[in-house]
ModelCIF file with pLDDT and N, C-alpha, C, O atoms, coordinates in Angstrom:
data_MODEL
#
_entry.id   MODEL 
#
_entity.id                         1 
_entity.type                       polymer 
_entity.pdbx_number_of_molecules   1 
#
_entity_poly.entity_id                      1 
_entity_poly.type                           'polypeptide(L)' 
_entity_poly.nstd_linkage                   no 
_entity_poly.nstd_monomer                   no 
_entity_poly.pdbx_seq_one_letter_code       
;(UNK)(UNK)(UNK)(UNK)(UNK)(UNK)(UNK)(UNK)(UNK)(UNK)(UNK)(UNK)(UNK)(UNK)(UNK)(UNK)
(UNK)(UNK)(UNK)(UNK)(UNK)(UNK)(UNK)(UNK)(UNK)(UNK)(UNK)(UNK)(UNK)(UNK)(UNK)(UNK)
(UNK)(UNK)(UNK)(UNK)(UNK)
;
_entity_poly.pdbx_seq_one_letter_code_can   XXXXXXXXXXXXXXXXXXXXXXXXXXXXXXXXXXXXX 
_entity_poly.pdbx_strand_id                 A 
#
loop_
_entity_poly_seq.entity_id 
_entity_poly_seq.num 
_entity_poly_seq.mon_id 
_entity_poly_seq.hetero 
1 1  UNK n 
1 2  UNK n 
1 3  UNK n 
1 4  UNK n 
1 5  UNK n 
1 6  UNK n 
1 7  UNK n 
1 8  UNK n 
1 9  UNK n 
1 10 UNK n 
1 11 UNK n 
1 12 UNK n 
1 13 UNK n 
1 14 UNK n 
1 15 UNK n 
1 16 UNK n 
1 17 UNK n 
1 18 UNK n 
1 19 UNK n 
1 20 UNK n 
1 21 UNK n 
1 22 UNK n 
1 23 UNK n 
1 24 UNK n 
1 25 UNK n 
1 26 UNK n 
1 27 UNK n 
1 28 UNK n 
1 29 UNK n 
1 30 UNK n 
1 31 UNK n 
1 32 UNK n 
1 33 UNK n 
1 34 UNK n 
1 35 UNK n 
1 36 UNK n 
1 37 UNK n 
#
_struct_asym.id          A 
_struct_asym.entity_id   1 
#
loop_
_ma_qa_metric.id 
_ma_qa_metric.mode 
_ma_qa_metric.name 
_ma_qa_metric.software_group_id 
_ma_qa_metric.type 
1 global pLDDT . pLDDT 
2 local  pLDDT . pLDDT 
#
_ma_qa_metric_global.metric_id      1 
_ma_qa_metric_global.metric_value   83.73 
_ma_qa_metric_global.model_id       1 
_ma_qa_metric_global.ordinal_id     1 
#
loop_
_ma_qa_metric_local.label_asym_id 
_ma_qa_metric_local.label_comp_id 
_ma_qa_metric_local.label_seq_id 
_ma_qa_metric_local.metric_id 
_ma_qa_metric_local.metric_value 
_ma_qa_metric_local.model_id 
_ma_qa_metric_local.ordinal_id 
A UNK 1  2 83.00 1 1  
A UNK 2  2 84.00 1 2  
A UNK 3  2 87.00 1 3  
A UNK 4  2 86.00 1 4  
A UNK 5  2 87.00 1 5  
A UNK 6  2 87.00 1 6  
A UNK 7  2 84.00 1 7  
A UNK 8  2 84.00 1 8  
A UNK 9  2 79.00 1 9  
A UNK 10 2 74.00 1 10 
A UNK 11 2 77.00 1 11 
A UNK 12 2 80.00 1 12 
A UNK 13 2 81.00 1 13 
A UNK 14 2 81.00 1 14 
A UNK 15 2 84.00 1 15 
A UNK 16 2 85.00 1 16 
A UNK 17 2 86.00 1 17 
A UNK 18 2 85.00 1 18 
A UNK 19 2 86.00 1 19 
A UNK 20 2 87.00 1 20 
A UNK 21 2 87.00 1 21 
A UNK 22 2 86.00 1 22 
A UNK 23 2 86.00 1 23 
A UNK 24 2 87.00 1 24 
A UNK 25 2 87.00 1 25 
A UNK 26 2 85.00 1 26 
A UNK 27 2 85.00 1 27 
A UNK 28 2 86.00 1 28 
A UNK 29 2 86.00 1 29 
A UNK 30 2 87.00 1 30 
A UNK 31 2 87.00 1 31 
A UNK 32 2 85.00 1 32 
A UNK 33 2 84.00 1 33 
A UNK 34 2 84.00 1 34 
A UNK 35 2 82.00 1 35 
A UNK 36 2 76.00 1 36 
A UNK 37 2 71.00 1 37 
#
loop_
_atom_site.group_PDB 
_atom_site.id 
_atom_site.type_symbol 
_atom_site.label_atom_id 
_atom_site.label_alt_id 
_atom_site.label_comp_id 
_atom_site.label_asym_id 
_atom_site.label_entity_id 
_atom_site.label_seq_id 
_atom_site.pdbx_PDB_ins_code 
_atom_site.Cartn_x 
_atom_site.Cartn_y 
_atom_site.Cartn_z 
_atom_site.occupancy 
_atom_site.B_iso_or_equiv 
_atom_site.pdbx_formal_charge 
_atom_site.auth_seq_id 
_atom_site.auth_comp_id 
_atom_site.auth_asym_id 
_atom_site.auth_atom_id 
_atom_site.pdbx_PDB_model_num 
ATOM 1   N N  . UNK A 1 1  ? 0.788  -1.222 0.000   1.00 83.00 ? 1  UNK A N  1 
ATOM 2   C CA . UNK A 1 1  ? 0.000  0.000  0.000   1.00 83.00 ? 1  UNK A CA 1 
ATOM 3   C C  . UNK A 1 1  ? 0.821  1.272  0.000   1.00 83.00 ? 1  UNK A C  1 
ATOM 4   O O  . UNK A 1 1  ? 0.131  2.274  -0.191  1.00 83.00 ? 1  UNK A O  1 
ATOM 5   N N  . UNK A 1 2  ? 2.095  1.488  0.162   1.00 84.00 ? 2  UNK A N  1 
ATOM 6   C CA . UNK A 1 2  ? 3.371  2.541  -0.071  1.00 84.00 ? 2  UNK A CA 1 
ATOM 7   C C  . UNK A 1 2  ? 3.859  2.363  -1.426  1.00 84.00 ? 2  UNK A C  1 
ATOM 8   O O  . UNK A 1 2  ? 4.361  1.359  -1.932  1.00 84.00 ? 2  UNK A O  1 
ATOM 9   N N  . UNK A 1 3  ? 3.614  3.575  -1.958  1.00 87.00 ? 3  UNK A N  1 
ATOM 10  C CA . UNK A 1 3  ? 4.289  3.964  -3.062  1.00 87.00 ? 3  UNK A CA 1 
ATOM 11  C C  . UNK A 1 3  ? 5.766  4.000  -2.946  1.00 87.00 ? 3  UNK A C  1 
ATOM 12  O O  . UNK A 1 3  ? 6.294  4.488  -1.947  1.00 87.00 ? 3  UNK A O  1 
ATOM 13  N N  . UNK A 1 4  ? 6.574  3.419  -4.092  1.00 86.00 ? 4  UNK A N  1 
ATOM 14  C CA . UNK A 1 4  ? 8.054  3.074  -3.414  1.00 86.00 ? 4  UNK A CA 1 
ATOM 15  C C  . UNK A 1 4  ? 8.436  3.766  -4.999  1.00 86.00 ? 4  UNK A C  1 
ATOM 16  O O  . UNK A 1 4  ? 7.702  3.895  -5.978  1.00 86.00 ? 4  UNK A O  1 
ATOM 17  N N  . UNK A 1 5  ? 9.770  4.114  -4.822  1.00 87.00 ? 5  UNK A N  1 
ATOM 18  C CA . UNK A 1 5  ? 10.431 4.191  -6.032  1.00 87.00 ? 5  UNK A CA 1 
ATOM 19  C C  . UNK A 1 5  ? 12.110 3.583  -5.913  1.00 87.00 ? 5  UNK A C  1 
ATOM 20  O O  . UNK A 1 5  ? 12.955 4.392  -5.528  1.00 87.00 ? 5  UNK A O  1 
ATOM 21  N N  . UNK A 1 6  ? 12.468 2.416  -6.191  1.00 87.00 ? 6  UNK A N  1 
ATOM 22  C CA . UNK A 1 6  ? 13.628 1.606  -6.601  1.00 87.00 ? 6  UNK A CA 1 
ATOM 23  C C  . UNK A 1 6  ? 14.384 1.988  -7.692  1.00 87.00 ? 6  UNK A C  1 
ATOM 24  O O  . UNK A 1 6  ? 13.990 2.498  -8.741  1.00 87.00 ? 6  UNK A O  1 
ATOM 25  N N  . UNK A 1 7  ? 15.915 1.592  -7.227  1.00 84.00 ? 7  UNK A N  1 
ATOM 26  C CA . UNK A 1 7  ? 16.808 2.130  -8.005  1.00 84.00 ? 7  UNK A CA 1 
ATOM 27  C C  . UNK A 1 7  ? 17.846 1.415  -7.560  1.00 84.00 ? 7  UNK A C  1 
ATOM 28  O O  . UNK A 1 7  ? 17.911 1.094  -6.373  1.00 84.00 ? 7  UNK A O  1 
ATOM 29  N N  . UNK A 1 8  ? 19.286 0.894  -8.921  1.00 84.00 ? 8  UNK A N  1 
ATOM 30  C CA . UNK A 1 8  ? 20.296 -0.012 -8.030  1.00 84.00 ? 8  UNK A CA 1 
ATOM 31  C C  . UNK A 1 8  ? 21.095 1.238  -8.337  1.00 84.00 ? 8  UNK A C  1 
ATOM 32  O O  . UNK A 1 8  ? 20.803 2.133  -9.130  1.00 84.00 ? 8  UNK A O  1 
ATOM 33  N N  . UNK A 1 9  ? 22.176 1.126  -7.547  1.00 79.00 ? 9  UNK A N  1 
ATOM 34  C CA . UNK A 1 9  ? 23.045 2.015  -7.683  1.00 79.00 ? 9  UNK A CA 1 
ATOM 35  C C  . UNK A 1 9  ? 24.257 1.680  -6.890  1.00 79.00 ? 9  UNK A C  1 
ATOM 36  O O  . UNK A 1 9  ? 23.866 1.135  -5.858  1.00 79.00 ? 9  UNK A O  1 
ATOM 37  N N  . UNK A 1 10 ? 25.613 1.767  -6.912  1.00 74.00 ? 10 UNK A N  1 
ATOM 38  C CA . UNK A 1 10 ? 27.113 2.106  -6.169  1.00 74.00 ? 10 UNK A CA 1 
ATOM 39  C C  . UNK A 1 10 ? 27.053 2.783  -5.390  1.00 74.00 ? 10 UNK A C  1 
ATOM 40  O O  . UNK A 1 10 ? 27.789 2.489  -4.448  1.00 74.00 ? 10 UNK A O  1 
ATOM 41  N N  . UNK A 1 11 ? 26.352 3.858  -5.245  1.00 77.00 ? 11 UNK A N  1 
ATOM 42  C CA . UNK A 1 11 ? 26.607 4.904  -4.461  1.00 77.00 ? 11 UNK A CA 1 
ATOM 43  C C  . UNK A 1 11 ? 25.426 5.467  -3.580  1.00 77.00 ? 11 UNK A C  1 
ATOM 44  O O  . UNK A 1 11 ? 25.220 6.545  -4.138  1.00 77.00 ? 11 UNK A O  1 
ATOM 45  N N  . UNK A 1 12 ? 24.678 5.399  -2.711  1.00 80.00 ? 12 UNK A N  1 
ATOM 46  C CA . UNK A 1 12 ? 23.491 6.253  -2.439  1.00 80.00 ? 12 UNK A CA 1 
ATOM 47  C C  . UNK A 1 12 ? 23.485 7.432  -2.413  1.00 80.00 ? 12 UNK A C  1 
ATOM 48  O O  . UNK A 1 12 ? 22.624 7.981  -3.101  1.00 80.00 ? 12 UNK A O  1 
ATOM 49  N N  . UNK A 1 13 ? 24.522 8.374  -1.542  1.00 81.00 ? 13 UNK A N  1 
ATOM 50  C CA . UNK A 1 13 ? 23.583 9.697  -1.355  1.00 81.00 ? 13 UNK A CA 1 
ATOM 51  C C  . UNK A 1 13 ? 23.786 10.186 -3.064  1.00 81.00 ? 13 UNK A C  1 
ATOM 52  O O  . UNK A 1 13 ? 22.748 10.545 -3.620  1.00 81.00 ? 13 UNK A O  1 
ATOM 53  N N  . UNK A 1 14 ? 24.929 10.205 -3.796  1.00 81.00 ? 14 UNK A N  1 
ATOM 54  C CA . UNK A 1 14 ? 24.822 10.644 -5.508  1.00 81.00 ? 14 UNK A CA 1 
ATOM 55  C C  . UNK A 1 14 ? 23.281 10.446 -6.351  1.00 81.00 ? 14 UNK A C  1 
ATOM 56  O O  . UNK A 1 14 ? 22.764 11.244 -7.134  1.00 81.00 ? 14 UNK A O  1 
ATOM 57  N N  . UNK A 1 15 ? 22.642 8.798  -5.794  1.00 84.00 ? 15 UNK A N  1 
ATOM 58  C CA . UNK A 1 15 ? 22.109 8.233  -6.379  1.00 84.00 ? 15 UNK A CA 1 
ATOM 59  C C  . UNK A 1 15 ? 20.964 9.272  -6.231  1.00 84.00 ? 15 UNK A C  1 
ATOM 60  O O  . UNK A 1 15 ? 20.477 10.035 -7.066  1.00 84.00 ? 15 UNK A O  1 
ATOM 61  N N  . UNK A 1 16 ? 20.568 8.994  -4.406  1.00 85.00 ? 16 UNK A N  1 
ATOM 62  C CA . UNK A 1 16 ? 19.324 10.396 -4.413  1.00 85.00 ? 16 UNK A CA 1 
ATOM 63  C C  . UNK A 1 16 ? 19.642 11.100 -5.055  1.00 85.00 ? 16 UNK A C  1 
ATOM 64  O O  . UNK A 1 16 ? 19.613 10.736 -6.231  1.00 85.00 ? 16 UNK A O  1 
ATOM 65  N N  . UNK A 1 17 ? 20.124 12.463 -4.805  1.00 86.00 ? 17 UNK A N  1 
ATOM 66  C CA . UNK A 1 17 ? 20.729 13.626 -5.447  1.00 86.00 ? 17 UNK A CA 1 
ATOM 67  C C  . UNK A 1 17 ? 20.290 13.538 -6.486  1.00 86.00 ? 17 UNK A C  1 
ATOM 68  O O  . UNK A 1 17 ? 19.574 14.481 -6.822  1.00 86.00 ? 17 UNK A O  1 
ATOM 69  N N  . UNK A 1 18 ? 20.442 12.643 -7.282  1.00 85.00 ? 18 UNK A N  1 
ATOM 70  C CA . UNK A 1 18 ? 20.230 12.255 -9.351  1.00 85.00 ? 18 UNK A CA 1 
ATOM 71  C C  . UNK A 1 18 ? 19.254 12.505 -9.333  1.00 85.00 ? 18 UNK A C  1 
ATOM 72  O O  . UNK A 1 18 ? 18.947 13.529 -9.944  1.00 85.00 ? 18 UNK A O  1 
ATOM 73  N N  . UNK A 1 19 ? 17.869 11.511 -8.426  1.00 86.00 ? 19 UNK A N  1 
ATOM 74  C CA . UNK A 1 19 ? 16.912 11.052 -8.809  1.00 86.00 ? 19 UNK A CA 1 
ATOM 75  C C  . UNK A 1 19 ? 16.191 12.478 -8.297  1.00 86.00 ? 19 UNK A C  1 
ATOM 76  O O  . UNK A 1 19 ? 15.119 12.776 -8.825  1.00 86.00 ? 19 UNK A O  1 
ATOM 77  N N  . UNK A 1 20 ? 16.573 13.070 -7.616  1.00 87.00 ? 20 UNK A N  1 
ATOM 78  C CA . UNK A 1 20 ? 15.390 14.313 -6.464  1.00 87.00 ? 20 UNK A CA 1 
ATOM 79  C C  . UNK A 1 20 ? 15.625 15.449 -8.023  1.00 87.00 ? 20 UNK A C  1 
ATOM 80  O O  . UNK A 1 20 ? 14.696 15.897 -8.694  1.00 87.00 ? 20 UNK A O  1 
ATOM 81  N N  . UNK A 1 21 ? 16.818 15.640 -8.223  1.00 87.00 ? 21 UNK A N  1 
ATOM 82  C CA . UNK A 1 21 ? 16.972 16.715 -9.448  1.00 87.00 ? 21 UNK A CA 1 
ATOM 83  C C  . UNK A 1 21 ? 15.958 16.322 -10.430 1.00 87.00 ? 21 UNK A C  1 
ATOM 84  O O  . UNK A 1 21 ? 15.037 17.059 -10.782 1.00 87.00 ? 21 UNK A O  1 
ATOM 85  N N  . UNK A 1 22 ? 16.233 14.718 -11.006 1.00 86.00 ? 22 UNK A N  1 
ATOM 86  C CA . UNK A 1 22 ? 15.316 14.315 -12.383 1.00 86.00 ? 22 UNK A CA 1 
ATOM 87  C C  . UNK A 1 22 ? 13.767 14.246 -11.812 1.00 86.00 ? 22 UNK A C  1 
ATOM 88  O O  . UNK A 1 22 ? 12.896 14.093 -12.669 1.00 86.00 ? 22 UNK A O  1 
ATOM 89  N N  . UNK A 1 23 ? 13.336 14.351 -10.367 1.00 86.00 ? 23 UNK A N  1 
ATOM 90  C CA . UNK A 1 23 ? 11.926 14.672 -10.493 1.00 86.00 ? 23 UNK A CA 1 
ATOM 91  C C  . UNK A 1 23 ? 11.686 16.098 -10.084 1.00 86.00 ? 23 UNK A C  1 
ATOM 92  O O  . UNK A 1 23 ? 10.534 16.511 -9.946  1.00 86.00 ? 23 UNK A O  1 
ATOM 93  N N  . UNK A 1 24 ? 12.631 16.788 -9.904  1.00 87.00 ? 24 UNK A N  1 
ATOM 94  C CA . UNK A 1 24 ? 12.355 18.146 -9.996  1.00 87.00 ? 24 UNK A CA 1 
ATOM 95  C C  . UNK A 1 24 ? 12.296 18.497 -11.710 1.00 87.00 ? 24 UNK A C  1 
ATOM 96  O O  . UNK A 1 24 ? 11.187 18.691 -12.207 1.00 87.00 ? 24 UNK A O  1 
ATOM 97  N N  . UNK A 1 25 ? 13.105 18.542 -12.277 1.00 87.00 ? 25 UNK A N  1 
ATOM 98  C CA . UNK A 1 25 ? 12.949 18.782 -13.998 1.00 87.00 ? 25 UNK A CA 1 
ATOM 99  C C  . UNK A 1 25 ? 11.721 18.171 -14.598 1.00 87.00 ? 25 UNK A C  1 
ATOM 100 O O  . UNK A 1 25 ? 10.918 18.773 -15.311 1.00 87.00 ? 25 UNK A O  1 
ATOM 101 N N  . UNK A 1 26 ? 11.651 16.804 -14.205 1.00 85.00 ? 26 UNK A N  1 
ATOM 102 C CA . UNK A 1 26 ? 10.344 16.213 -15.527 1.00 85.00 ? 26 UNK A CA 1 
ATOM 103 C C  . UNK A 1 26 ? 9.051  16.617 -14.417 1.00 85.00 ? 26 UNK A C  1 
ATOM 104 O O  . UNK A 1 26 ? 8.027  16.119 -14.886 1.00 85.00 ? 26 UNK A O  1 
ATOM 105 N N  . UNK A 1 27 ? 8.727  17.393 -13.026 1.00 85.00 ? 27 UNK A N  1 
ATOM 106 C CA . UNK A 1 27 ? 7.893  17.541 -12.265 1.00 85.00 ? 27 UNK A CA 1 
ATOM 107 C C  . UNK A 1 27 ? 7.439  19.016 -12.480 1.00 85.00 ? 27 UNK A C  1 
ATOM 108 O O  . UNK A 1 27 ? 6.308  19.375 -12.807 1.00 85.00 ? 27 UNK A O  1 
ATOM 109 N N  . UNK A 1 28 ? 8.475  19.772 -12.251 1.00 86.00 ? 28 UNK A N  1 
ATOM 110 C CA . UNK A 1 28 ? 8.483  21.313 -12.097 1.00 86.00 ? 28 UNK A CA 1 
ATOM 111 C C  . UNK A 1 28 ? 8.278  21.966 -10.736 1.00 86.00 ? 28 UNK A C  1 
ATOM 112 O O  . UNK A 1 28 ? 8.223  23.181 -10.546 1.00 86.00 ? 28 UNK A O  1 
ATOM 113 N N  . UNK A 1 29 ? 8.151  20.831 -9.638  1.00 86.00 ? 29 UNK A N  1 
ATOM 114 C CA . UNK A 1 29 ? 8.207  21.056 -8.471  1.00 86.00 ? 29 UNK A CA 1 
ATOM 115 C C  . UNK A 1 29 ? 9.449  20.476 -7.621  1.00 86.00 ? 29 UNK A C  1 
ATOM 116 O O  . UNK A 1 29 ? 9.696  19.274 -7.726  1.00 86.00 ? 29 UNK A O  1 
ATOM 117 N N  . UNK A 1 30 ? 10.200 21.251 -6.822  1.00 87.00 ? 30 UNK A N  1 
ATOM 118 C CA . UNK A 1 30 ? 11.467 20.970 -6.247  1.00 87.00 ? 30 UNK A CA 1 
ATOM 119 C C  . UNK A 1 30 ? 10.821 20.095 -4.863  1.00 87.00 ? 30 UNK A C  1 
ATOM 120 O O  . UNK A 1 30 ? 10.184 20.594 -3.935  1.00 87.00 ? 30 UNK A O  1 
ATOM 121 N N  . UNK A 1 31 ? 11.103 19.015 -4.997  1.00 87.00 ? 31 UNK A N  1 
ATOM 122 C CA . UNK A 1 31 ? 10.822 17.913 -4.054  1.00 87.00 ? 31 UNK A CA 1 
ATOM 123 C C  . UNK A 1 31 ? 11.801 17.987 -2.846  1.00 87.00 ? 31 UNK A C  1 
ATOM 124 O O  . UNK A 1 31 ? 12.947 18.394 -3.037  1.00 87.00 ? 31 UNK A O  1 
ATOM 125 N N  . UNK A 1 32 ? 11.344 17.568 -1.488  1.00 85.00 ? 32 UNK A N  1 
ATOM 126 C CA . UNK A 1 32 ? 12.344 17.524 -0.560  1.00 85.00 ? 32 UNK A CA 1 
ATOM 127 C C  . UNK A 1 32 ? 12.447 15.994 -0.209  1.00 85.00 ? 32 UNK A C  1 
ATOM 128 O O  . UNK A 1 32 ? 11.808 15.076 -0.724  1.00 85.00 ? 32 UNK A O  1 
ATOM 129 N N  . UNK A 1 33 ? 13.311 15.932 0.693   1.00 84.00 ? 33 UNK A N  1 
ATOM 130 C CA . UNK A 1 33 ? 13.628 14.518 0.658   1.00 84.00 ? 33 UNK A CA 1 
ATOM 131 C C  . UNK A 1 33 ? 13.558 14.256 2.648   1.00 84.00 ? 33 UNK A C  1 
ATOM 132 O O  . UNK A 1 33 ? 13.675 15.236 3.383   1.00 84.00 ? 33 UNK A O  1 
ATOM 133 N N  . UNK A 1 34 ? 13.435 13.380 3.003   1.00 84.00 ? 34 UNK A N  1 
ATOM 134 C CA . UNK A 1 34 ? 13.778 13.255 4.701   1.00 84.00 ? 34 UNK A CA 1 
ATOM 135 C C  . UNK A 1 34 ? 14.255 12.013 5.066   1.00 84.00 ? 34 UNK A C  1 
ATOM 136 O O  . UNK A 1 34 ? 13.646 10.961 4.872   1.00 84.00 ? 34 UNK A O  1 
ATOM 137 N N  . UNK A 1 35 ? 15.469 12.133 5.659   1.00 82.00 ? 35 UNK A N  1 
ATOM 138 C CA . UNK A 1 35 ? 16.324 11.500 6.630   1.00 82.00 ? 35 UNK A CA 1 
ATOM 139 C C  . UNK A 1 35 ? 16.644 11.235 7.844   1.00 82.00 ? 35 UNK A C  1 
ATOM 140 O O  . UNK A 1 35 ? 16.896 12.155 8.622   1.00 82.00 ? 35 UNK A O  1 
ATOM 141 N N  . UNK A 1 36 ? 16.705 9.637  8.316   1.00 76.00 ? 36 UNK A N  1 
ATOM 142 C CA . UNK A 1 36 ? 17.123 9.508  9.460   1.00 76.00 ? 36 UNK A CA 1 
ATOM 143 C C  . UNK A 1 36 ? 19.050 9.778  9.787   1.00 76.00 ? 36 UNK A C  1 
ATOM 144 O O  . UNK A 1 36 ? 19.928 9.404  9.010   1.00 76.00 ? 36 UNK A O  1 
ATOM 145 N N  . UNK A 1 37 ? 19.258 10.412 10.948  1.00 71.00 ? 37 UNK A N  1 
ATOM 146 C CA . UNK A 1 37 ? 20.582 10.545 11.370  1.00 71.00 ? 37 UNK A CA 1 
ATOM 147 C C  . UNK A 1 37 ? 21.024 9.222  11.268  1.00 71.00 ? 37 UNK A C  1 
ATOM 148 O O  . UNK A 1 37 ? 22.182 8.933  11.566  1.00 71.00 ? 37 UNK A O  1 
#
């Protein structure tokens, strides 16, 4: 019932970073992201 979005990648935080930019461009809304310490 959670919407998920998967991705393989080497690297994580780059990987976010990629993906938050490419749904800001094909969105037109600058998405935030949230993290545990």
């Amino acid at each position: 019932g959670f919407r998920v979005l998967k991705v393989s990648s080497g690297n994580v935080p780059s990987t976010i970073a990629a993906v938050l930019l490419e749904i800001r461009d094909v969105s037109g809304v600058v998405p935030s992201v949230y993290f545990e310490w």
